[in-house]
C-alpha atoms as a PDB file:
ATOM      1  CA  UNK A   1     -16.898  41.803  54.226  1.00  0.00           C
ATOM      2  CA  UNK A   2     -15.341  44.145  51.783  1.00  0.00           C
ATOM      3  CA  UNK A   3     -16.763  44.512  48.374  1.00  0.00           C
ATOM      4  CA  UNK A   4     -14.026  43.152  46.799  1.00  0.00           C
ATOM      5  CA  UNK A   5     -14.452  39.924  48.799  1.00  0.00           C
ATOM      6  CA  UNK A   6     -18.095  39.698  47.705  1.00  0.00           C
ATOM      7  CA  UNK A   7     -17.248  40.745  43.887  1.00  0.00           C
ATOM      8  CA  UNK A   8     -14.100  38.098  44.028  1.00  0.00           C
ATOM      9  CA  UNK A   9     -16.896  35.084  45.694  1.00  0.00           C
ATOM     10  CA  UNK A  10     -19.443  35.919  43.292  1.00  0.00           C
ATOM     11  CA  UNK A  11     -16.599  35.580  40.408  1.00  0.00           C
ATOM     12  CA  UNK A  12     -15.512  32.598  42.049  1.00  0.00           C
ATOM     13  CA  UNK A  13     -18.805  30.963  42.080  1.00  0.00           C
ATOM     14  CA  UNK A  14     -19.315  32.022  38.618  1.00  0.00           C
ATOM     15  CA  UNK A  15     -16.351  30.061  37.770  1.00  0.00           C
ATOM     16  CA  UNK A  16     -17.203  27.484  39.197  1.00  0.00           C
ATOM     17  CA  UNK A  17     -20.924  27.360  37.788  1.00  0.00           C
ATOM     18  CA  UNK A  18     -19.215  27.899  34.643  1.00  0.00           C
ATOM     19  CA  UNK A  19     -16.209  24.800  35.047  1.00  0.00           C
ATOM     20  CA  UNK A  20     -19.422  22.801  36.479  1.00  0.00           C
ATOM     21  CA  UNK A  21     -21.257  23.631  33.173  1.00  0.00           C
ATOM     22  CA  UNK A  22     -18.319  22.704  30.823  1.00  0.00           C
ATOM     23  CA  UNK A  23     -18.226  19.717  33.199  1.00  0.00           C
ATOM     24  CA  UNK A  24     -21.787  18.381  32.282  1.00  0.00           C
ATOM     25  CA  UNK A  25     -21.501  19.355  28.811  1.00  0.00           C
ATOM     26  CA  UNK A  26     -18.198  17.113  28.294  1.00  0.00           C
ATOM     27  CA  UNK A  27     -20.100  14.610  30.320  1.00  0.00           C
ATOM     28  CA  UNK A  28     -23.336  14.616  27.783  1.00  0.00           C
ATOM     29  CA  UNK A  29     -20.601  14.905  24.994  1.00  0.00           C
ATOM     30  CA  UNK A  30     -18.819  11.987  25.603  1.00  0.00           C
ATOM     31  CA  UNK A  31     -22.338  10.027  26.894  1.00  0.00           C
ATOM     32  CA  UNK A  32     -23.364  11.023  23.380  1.00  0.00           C
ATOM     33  CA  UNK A  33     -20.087   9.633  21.501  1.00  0.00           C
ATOM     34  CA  UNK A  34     -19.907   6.957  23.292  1.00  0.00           C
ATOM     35  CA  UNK A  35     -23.904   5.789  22.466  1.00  0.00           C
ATOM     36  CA  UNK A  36     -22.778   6.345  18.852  1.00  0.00           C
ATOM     37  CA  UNK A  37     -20.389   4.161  19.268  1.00  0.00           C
ATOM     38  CA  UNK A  38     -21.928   1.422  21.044  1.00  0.00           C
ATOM     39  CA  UNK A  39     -24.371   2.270  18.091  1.00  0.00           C
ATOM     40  CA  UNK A  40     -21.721   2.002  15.493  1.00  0.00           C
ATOM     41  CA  UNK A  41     -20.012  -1.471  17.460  1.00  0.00           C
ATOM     42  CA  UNK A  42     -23.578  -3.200  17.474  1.00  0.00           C
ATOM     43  CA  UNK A  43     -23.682  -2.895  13.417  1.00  0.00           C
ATOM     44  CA  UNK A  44     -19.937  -4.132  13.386  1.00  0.00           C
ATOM     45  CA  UNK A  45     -20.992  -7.287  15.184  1.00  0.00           C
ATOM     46  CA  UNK A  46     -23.763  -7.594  13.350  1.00  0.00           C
ATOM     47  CA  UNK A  47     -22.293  -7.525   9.874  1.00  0.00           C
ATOM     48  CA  UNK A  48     -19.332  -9.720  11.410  1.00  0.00           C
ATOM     49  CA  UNK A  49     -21.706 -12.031  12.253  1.00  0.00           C
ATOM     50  CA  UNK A  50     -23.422 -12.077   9.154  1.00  0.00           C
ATOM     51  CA  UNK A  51     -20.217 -12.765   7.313  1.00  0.00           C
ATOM     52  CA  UNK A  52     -19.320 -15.986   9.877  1.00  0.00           C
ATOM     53  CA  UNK A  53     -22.598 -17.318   8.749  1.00  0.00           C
ATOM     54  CA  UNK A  54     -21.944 -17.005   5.160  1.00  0.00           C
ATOM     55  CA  UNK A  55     -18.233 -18.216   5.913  1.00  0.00           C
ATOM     56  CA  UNK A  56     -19.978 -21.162   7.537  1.00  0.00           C
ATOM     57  CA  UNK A  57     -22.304 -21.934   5.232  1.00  0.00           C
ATOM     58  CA  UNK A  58     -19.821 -21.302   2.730  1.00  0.00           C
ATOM     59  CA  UNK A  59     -17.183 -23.835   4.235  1.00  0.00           C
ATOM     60  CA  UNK A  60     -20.567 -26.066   4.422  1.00  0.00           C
ATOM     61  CA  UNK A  61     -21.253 -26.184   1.001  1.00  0.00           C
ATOM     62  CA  UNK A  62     -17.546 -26.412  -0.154  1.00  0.00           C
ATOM     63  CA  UNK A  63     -17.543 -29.610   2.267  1.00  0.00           C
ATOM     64  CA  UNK A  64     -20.670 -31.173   0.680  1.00  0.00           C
ATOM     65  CA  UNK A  65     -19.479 -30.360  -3.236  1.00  0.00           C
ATOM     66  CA  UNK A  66     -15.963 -31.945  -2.032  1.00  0.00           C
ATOM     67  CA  UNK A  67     -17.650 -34.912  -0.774  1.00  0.00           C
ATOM     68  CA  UNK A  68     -19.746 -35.275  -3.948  1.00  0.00           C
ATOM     69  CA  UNK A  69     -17.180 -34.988  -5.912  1.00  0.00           C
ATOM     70  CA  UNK A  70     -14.935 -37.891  -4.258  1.00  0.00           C
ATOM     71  CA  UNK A  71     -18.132 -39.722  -4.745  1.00  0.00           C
ATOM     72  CA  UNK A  72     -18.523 -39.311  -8.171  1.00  0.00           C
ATOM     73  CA  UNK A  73     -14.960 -39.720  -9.006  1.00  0.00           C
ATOM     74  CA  UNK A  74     -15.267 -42.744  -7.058  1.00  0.00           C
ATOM     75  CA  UNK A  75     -18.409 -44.040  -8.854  1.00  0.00           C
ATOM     76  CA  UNK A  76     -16.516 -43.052 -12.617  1.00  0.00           C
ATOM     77  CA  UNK A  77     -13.463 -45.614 -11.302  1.00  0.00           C
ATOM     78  CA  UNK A  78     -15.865 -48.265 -10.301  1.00  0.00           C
ATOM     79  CA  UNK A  79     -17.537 -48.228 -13.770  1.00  0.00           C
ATOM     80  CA  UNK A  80     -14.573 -47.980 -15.637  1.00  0.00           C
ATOM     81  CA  UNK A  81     -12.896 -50.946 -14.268  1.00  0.00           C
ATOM     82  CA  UNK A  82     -16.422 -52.449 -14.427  1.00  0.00           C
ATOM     83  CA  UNK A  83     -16.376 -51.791 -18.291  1.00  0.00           C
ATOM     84  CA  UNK A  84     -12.603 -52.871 -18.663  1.00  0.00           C
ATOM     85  CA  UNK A  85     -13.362 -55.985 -16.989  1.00  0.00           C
ATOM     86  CA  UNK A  86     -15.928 -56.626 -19.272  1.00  0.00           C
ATOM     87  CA  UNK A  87     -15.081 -55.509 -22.543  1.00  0.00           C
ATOM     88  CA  UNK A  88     -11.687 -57.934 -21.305  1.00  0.00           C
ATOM     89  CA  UNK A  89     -14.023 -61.120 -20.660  1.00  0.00           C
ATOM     90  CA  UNK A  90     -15.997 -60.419 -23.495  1.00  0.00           C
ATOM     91  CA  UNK A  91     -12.727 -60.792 -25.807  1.00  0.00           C
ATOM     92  CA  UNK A  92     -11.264 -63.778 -24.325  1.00  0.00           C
ATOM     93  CA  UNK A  93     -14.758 -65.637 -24.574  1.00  0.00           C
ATOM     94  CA  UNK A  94     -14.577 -64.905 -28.185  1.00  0.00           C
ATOM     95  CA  UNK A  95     -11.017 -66.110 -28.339  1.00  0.00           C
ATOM     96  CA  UNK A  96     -11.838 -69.194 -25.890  1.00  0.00           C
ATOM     97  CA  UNK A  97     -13.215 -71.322 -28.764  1.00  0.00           C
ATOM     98  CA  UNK A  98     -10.165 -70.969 -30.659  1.00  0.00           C
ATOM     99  CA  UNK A  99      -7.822 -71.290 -28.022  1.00  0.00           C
ATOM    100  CA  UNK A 100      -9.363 -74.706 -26.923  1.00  0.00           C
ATOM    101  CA  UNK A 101      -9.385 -76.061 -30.257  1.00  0.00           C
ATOM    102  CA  UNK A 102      -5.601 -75.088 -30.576  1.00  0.00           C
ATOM    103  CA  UNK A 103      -5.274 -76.848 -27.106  1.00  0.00           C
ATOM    104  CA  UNK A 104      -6.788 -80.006 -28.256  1.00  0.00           C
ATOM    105  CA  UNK A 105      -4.762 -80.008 -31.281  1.00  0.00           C
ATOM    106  CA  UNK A 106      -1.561 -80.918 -28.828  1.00  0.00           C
ATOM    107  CA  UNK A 107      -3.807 -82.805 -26.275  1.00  0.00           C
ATOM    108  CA  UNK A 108      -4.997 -85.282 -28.765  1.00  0.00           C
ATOM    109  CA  UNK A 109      -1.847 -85.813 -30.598  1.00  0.00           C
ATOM    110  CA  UNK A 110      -0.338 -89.006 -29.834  1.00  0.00           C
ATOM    111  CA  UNK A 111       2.419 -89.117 -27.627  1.00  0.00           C
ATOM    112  CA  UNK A 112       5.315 -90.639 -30.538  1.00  0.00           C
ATOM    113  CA  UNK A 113       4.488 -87.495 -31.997  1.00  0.00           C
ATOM    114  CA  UNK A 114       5.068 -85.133 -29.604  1.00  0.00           C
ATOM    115  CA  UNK A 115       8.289 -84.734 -29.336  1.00  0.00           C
ATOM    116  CA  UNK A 116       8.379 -84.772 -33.270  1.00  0.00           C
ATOM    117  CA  UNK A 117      10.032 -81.865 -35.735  1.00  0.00           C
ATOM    118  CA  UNK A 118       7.345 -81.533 -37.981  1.00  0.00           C
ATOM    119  CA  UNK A 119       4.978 -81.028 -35.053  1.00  0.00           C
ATOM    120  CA  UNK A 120       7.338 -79.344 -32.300  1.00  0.00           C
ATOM    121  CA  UNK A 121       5.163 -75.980 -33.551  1.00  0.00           C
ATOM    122  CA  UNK A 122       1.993 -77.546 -32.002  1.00  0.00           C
ATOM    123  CA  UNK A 123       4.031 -78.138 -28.336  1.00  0.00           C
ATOM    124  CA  UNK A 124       5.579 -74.636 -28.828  1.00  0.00           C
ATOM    125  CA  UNK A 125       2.378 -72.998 -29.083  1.00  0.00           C
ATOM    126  CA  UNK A 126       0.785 -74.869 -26.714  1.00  0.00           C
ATOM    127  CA  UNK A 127       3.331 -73.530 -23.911  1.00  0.00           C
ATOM    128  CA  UNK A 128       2.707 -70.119 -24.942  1.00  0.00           C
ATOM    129  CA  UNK A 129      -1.224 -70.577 -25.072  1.00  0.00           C
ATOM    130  CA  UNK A 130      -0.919 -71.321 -21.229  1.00  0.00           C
ATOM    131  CA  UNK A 131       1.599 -69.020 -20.272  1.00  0.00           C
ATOM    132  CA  UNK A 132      -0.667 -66.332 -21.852  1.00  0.00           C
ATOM    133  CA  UNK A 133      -3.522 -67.617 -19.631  1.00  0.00           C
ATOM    134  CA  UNK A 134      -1.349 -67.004 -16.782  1.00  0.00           C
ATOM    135  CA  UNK A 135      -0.266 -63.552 -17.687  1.00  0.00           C
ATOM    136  CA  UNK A 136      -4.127 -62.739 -18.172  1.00  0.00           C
ATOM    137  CA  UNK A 137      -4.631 -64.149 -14.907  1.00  0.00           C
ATOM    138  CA  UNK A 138      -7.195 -66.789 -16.252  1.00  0.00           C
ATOM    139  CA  UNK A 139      -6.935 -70.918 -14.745  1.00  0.00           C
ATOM    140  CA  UNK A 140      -8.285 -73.797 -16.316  1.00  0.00           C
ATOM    141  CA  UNK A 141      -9.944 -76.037 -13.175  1.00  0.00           C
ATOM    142  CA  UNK A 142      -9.970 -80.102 -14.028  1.00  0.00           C
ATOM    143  CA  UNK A 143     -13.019 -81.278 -13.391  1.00  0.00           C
ATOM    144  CA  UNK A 144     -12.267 -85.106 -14.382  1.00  0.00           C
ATOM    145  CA  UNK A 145     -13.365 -87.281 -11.113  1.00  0.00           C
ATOM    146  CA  UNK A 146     -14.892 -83.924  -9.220  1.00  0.00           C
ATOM    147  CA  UNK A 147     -18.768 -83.817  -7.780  1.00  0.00           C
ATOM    148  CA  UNK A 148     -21.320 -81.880 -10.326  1.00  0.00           C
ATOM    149  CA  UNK A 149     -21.646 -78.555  -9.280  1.00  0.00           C
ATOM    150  CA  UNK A 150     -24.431 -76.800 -11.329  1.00  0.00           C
ATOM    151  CA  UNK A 151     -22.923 -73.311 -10.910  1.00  0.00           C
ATOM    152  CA  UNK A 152     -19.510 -74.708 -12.638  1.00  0.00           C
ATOM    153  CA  UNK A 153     -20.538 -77.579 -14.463  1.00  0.00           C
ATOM    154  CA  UNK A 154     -22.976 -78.334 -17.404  1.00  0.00           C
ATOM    155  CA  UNK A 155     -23.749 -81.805 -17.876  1.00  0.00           C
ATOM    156  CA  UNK A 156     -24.341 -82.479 -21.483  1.00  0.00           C
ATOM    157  CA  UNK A 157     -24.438 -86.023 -21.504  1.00  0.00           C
ATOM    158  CA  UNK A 158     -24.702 -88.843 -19.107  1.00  0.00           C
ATOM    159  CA  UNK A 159     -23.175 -92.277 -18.935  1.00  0.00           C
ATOM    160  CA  UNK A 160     -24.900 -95.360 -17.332  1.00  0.00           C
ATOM    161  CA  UNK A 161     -24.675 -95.776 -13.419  1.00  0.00           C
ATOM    162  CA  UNK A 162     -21.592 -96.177 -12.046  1.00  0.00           C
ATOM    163  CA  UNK A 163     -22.485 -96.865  -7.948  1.00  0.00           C
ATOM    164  CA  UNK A 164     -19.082 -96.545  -6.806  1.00  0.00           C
ATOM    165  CA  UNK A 165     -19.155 -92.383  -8.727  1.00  0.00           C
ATOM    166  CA  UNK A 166     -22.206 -91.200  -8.694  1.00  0.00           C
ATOM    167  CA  UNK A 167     -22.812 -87.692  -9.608  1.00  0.00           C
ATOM    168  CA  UNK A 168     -18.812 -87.979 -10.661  1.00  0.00           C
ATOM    169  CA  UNK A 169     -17.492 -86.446 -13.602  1.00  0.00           C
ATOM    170  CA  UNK A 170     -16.147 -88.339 -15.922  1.00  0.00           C
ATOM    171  CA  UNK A 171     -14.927 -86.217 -19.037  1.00  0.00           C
ATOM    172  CA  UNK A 172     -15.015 -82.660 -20.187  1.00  0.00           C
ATOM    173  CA  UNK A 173     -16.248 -81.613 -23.533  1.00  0.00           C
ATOM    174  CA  UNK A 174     -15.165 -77.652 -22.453  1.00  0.00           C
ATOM    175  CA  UNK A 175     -12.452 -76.946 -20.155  1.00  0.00           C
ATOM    176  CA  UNK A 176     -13.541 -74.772 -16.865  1.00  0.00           C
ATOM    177  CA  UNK A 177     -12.008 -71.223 -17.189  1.00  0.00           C
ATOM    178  CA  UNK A 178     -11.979 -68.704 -14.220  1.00  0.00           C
ATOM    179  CA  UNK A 179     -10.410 -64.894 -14.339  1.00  0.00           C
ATOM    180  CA  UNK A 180      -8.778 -64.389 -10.787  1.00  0.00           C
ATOM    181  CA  UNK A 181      -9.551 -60.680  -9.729  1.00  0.00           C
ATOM    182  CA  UNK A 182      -8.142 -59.236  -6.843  1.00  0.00           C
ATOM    183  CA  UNK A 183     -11.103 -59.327  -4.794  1.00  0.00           C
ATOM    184  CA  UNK A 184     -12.915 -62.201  -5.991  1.00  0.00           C
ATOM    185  CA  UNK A 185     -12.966 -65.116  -8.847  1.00  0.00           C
ATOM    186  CA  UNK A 186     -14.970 -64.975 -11.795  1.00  0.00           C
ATOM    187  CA  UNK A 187     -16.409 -67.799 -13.710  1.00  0.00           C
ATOM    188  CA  UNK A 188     -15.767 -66.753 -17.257  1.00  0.00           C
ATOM    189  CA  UNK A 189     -16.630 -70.497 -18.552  1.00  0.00           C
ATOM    190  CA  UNK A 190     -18.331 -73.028 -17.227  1.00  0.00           C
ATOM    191  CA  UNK A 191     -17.467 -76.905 -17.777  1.00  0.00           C
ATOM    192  CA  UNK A 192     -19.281 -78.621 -20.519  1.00  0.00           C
ATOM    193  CA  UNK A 193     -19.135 -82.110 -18.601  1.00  0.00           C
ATOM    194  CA  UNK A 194     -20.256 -86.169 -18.985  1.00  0.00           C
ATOM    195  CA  UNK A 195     -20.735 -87.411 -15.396  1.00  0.00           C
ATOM    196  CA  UNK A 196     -22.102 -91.028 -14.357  1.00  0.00           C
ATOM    197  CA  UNK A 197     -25.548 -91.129 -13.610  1.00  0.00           C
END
């Protein structure tokens, strides 16, 4: 072997000690980027899922004020009708007196006179008296000849035994009145009632 060809190995080998170096240092290079950025991904996730659980939580609470809200808007409605309603049967109560005795007015006239000029006003109002009921969605029940209930009948006086009506009633002093709500019926007056006994 010539001298050259040792000289021209040895450079070879050095070469390739040297790409073999370069080689691992890349290697440890990139080991060492990519570490940092597994580092670096770990604190993305981590912070990402941080933010889900406030996002979550977030989309939680928004759920729960939402549903309070409807609640409470709900609950307002209720109460306001509630106090309409009210305030409304607390009105036509006061009215009720007046209207009756403006009822009776025609109910007791005699019948010659009904159909009379000078008291044609008393018929006229009376039609508008009970179409106004109607409007306001309030009935007057008879009770004449119906069995005593005590929840919509007060007995104020009794007549002597009758054995073919007992428990009957056999005149009213004050109409029955009832307000007809959409759900349900109201008793806004009862009947002030004589009955057999």
């Amino acid at each position: 072997m010539t001298k050259n060809n040792k000289k021209n190995k040895k450079i070879d080998k050095t070469k390739e000690l040297e790409n073999e170096l370069q080689n691992k240092l890349q290697t440890e290079l990139e080991n060492q980027e990519i570490k940092e950025l597994k580092k670096e991904k770990e604190k993305l996730e981590r912070k990402l899922k941080e933010q889900e659980e406030i996002t979550k939580n977030t989309q939680l609470q928004y759920l729960t004020l939402k549903n309070d809200f409807n609640s409470f808007t709900n609950r307002v409605k209720e109460q306001e009708k509630k106090m309409k309603d009210e305030i409304f049967e607390n009105i036509i109560l006061k009215l009720l007196p007046t209207i009756e005795l403006m009822m009776l007015s025609y109910d007791t006239l005699p019948d010659e006179f009904k159909n009379h000029k000078w008291t044609e006003w008393l018929s006229i109002l009376h039609k508008k008296i009970l179409s106004l009921l109607d409007e306001l969605n309030i009935s007057i029940i008879p009770t004449i000849w119906e069995e005593v209930n005590e929840e919509k009948h007060e007995i104020i006086w009794t007549k002597p035994w009758d054995k073919k009506n007992k428990w009957k009633i056999v005149a009213e002093v004050k109409k029955w009145y009832i307000i007809k709500y959409p759900d349900k019926d109201k008793i806004l007056q009862p009947a002030k009632v004589l009955i057999w006994e």
